[in-house]
Protein backbone atom coordinates (compact mmCIF):
# COMPACT_ATOMS: atom_id res chain seq x y z
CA UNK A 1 115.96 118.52 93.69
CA UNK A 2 119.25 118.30 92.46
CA UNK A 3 119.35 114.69 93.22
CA UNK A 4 116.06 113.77 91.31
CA UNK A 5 117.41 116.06 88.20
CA UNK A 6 120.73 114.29 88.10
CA UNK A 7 118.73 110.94 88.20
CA UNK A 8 116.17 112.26 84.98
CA UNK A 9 119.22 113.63 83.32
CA UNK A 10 119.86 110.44 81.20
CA UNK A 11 116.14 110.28 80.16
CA UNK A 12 116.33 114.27 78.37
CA UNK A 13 119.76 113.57 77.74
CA UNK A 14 118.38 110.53 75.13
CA UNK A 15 115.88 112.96 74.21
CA UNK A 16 118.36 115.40 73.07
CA UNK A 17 120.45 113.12 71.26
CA UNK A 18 117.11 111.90 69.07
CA UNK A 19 117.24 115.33 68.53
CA UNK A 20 120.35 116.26 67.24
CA UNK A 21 120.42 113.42 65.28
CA UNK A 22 116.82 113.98 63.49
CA UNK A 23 118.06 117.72 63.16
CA UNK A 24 120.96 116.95 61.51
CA UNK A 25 119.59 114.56 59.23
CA UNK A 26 121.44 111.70 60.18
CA UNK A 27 118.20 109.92 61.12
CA UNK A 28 115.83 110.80 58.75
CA UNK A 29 111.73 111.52 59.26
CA UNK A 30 111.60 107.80 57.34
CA UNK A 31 113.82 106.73 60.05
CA UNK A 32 112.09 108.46 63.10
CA UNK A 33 108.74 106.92 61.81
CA UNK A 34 109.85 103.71 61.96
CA UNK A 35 111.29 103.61 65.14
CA UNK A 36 108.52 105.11 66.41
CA UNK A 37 106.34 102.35 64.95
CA UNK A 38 108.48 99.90 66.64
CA UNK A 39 108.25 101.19 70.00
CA UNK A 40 104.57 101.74 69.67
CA UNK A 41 103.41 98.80 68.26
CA UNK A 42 106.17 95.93 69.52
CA UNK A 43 108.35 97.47 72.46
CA UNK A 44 105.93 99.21 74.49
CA UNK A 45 103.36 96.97 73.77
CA UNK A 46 105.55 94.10 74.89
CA UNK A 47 106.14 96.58 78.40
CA UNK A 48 102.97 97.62 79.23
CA UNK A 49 101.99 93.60 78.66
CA UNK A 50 104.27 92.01 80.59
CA UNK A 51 103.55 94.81 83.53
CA UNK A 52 99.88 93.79 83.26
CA UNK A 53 99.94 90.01 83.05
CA UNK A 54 102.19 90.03 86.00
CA UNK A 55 100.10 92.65 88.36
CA UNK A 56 96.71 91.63 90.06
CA UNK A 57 94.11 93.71 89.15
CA UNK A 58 94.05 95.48 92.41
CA UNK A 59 97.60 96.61 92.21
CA UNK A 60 95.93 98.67 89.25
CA UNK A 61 92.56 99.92 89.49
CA UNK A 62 92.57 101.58 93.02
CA UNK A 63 89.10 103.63 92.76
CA UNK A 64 90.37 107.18 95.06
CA UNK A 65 92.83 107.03 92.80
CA UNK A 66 91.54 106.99 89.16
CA UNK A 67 88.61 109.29 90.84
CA UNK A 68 91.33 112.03 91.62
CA UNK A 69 93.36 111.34 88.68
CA UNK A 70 89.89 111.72 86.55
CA UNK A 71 88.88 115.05 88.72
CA UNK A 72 92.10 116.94 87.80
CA UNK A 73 92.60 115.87 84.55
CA UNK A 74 88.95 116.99 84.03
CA UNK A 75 89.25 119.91 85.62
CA UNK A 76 92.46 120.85 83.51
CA UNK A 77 90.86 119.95 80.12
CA UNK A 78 87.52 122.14 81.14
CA UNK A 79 89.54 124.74 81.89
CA UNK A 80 91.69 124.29 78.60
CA UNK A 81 88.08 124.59 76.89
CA UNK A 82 87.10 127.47 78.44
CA UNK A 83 90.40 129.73 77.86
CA UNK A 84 89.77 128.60 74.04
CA UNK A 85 85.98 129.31 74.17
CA UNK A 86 86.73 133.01 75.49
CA UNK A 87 88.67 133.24 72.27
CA UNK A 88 86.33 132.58 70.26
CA UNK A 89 87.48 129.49 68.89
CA UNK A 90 85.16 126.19 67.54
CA UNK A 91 84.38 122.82 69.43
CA UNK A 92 87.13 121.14 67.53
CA UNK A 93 90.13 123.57 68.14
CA UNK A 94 88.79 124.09 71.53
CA UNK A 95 88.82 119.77 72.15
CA UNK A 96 92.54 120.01 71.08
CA UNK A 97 93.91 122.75 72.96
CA UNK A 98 92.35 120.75 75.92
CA UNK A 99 94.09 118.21 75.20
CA UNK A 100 97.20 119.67 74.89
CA UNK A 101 96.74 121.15 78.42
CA UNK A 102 95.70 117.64 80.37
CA UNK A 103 97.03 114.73 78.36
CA UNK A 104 100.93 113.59 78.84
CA UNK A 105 103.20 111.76 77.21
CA UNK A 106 102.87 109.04 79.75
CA UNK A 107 103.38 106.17 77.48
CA UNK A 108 106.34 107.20 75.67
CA UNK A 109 108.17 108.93 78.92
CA UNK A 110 106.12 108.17 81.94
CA UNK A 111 106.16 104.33 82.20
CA UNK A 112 110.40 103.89 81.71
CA UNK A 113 110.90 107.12 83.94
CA UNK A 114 108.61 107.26 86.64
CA UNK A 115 109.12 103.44 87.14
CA UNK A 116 112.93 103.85 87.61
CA UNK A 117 112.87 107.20 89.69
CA UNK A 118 109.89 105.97 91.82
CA UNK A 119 110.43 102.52 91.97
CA UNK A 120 108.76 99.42 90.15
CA UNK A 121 105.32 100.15 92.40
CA UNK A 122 104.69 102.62 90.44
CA UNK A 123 104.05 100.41 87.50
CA UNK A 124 100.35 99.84 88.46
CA UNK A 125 98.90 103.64 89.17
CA UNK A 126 101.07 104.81 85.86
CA UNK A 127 99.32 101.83 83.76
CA UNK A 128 95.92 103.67 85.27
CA UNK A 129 96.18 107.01 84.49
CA UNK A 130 97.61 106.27 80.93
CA UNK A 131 94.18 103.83 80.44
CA UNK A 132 92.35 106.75 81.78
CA UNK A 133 94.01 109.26 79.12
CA UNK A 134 93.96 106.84 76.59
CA UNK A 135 89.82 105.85 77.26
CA UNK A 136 88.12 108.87 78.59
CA UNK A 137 89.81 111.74 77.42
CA UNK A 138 90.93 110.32 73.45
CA UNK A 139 87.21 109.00 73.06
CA UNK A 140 86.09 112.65 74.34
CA UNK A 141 87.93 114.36 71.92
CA UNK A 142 87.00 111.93 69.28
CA UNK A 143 83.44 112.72 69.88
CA UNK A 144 83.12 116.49 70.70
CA UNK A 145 85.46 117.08 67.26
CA UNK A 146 83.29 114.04 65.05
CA UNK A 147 79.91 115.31 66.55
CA UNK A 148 80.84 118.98 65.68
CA UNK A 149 81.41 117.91 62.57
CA UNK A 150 78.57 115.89 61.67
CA UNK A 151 75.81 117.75 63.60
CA UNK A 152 74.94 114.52 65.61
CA UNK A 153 76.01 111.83 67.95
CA UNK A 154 75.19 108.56 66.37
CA UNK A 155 76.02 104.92 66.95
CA UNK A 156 78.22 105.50 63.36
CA UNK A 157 80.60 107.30 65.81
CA UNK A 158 80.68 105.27 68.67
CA UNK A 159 80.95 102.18 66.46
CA UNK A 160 84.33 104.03 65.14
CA UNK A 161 85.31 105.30 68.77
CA UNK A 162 85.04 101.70 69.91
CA UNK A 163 87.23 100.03 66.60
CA UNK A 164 89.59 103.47 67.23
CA UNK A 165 90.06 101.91 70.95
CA UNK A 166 90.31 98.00 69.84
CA UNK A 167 93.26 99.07 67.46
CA UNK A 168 95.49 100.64 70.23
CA UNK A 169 98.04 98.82 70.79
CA UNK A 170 98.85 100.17 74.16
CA UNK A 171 95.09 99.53 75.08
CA UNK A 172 94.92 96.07 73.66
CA UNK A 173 98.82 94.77 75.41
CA UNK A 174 97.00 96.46 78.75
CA UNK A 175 93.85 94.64 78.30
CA UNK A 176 95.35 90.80 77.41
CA UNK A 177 97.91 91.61 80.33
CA UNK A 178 94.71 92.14 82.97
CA UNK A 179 93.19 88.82 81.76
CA UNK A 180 96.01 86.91 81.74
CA UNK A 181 96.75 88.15 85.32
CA UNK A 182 92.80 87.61 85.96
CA UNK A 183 93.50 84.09 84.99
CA UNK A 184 95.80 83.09 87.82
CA UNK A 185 97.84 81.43 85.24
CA UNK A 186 101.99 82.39 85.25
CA UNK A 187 103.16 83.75 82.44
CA UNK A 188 105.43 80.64 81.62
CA UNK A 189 109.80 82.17 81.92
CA UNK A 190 110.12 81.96 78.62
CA UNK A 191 107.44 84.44 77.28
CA UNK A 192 108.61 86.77 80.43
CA UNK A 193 112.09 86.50 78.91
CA UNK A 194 110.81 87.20 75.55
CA UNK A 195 108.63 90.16 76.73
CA UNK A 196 111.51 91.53 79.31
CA UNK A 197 113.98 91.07 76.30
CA UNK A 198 112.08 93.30 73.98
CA UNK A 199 110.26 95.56 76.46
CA UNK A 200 113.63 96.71 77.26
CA UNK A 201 113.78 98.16 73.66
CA UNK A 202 110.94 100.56 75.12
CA UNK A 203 113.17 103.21 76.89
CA UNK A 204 115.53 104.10 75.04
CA UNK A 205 113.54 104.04 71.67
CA UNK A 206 110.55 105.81 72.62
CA UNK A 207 113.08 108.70 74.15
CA UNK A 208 115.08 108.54 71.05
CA UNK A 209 112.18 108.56 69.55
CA UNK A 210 110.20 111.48 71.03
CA UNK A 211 113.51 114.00 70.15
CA UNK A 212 113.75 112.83 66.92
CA UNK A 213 109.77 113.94 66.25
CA UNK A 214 110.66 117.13 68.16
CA UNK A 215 113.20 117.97 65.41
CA UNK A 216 110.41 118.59 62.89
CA UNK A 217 108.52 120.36 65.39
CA UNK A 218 107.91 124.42 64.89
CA UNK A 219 107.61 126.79 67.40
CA UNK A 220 104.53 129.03 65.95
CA UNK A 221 101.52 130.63 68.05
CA UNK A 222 103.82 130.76 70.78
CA UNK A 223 102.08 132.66 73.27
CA UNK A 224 99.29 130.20 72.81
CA UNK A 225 102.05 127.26 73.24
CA UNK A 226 103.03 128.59 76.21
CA UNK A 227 100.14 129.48 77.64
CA UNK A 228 98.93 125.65 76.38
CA UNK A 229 102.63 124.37 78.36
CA UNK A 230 101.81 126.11 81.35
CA UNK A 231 98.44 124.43 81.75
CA UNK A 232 100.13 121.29 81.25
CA UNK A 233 103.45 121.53 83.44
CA UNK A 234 101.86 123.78 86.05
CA UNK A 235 97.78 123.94 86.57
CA UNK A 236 97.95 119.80 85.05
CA UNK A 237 99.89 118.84 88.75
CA UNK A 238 98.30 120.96 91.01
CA UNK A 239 94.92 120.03 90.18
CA UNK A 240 95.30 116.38 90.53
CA UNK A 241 97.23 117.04 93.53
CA UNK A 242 94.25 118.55 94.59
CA UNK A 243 92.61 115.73 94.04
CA UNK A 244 94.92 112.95 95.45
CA UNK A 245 96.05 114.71 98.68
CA UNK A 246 92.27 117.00 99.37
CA UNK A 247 89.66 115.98 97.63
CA UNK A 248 90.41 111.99 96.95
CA UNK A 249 93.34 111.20 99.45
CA UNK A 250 95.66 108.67 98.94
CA UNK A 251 98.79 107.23 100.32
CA UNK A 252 101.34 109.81 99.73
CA UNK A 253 103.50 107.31 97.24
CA UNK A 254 100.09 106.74 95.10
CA UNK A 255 99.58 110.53 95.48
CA UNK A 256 103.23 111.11 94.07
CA UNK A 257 103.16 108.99 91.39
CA UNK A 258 99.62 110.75 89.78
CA UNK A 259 101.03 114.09 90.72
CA UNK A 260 104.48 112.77 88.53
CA UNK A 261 102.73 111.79 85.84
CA UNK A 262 100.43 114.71 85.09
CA UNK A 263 103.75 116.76 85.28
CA UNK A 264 104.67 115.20 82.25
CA UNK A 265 104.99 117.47 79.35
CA UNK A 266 102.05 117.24 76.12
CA UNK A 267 101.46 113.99 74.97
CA UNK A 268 102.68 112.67 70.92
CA UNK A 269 99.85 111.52 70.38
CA UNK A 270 97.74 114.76 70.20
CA UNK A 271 100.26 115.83 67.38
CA UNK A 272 98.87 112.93 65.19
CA UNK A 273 95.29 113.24 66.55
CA UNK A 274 95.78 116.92 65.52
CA UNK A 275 97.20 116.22 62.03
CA UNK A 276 94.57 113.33 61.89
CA UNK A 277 91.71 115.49 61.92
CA UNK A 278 93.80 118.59 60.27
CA UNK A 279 92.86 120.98 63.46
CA UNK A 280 95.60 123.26 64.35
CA UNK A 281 98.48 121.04 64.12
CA UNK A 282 101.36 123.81 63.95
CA UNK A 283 99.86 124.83 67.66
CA UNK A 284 100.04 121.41 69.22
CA UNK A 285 103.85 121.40 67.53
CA UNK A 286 104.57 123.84 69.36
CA UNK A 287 103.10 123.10 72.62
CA UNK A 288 105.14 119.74 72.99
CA UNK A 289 108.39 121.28 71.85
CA UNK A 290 108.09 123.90 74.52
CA UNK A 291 106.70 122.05 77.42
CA UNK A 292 108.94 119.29 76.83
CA UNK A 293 111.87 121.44 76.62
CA UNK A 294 110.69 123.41 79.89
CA UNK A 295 109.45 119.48 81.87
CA UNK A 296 113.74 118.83 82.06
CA UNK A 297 113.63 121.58 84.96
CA UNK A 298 109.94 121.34 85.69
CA UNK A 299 109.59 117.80 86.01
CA UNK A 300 112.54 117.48 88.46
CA UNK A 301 111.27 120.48 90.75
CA UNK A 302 108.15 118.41 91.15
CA UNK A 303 109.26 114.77 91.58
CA UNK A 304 111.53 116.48 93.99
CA UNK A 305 108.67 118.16 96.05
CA UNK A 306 106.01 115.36 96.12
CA UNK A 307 108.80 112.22 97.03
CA UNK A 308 109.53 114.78 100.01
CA UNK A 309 106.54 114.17 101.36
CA UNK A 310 106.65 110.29 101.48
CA UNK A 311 106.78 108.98 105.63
């Protein structure tokens, strides 16, 4: 374990230092914004491309896999539900909370880490369970919190689910990559270069930029946080490893690589999904400040346990 935590050490350590430099206002929220802006709409975008165009679609979509990925992620987010449903809480809040418990920040952290610690084969099942996060369980939430709302499911909401999906970036650079690999066509050097060039702007950024947001996080409802973190670092894992070494086996490497990325700590983007629709953002706050802050040792412990099991 030591070993792996030495290795992700760099990747909280950039963290941090976004951080300290968002907390001491030497990179203001203006700042942090547009960095983040950067990485999500150009640097990223350019990574998660460039992955695509250059993977055949097989090297992606492996069916056990996005089946046992999908069972424990599903499992996790009904069971977020439920704990919020015994407290009484609305279809909205409840959608949230779920979604703090099953979705990670997979995009931002999981592509540059989990392709350097696990190696570059990795690329492929990552780019699947972030489509499956970003697909299934964003359009979920979107529906259960818009339906609530309106009384009704109508094709006004799906029509608005479907332009919500079209105007991800991560979603569209993953889609043009798969037909451009579909193609059989090369992506000519130059555009590689280009892509490689910029793509490489992806890691630090999004790291930098994922402490700086945590600087303007708070730390309220903490018992619900933690509880929320827990799900997340904890139940998140062992469910889809469930799934990928019982109920769905894979090869072990595929079967690390899920289990890695749903030990991830709470995805960004349910802050600004939570802020979007103005449903308990102060809880989701503090649910990625604390389960990112508890993923540096939790995150190690089990990258550490499931790369022990590889033949």
């Amino acid at each position: 374990m030591l070993d792996i935590f030495l290795k992700t050490l760099p990747f909280f350590g950039l963290i941090g230092l976004g951080y300290g430099a968002a907390k001491s206002r030497f990179f203001s929220e203006e700042a942090s914004a547009a960095l983040t802006k950067f990485v999500f709409f150009f640097a990223l975008s350019a990574m998660l491309f460039r992955f695509s165009a250059n993977l055949r679609f097989d090297e992606i979509f492996e069916p056990r896999l996005a089946s046992a990925y999908l069972w424990g992620t599903a499992v996790t987010w009904g069971l977020g539900m439920a704990v919020a449903f015994l407290r009484g809480l609305d279809v909205p809040t409840a959608s949230i909370e779920a979604q703090c418990a099953a979705i990670g920040n997979t995009g931002f952290l999981g592509v540059p880490m989990l392709a350097l610690l696990l190696g570059q084969e990795a690329v492929g099942p990552i780019i699947l369970i972030l489509s499956i996060d970003l697909i299934v369980f964003s359009s979920l939430l979107t529906l259960l919190v818009t339906g609530a709302r309106e009384g009704h499911m109508g094709l006004g909401i799906l029509w608005k689910l479907l332009l919500g999906l079209l105007k991800n970036p991560m979603i569209v650079s993953i889609g043009l990559g798969l037909m451009v690999s579909a193609s059989g066509l090369p992506v000519p050097e130059a555009a590689n270069s280009f892509l490689t060039t910029l793509g490489n702007a992806a890691t630090p950024g999004a790291l930098f930029a994922i402490g700086a947001s945590l600087a303007s996080k708070s730390a309220e409802r903490i018992q619900i946080a933690a509880w929320l973190s827990f799900a997340k670092l904890v139940l998140h894992p062992l469910f889809v490893g469930l799934g990928v070494y019982i109920f769905f086996p894979v090869d072990a490497y595929r079967a690390s690589v899920a289990v890695s990325a749903a030990a991830l700590p709470v995805a960004g983007n349910v802050f600004i999904l939570a802020q979007h629709y103005g449903i308990a953002p102060q809880r989701v706050s503090a649910s990625i400040l604390i389960s990112t802050t508890a993923s540096i040792v939790t995150v190690s412990a089990i990258i550490a346990t499931v790369t022990s099991w590889w033949p």
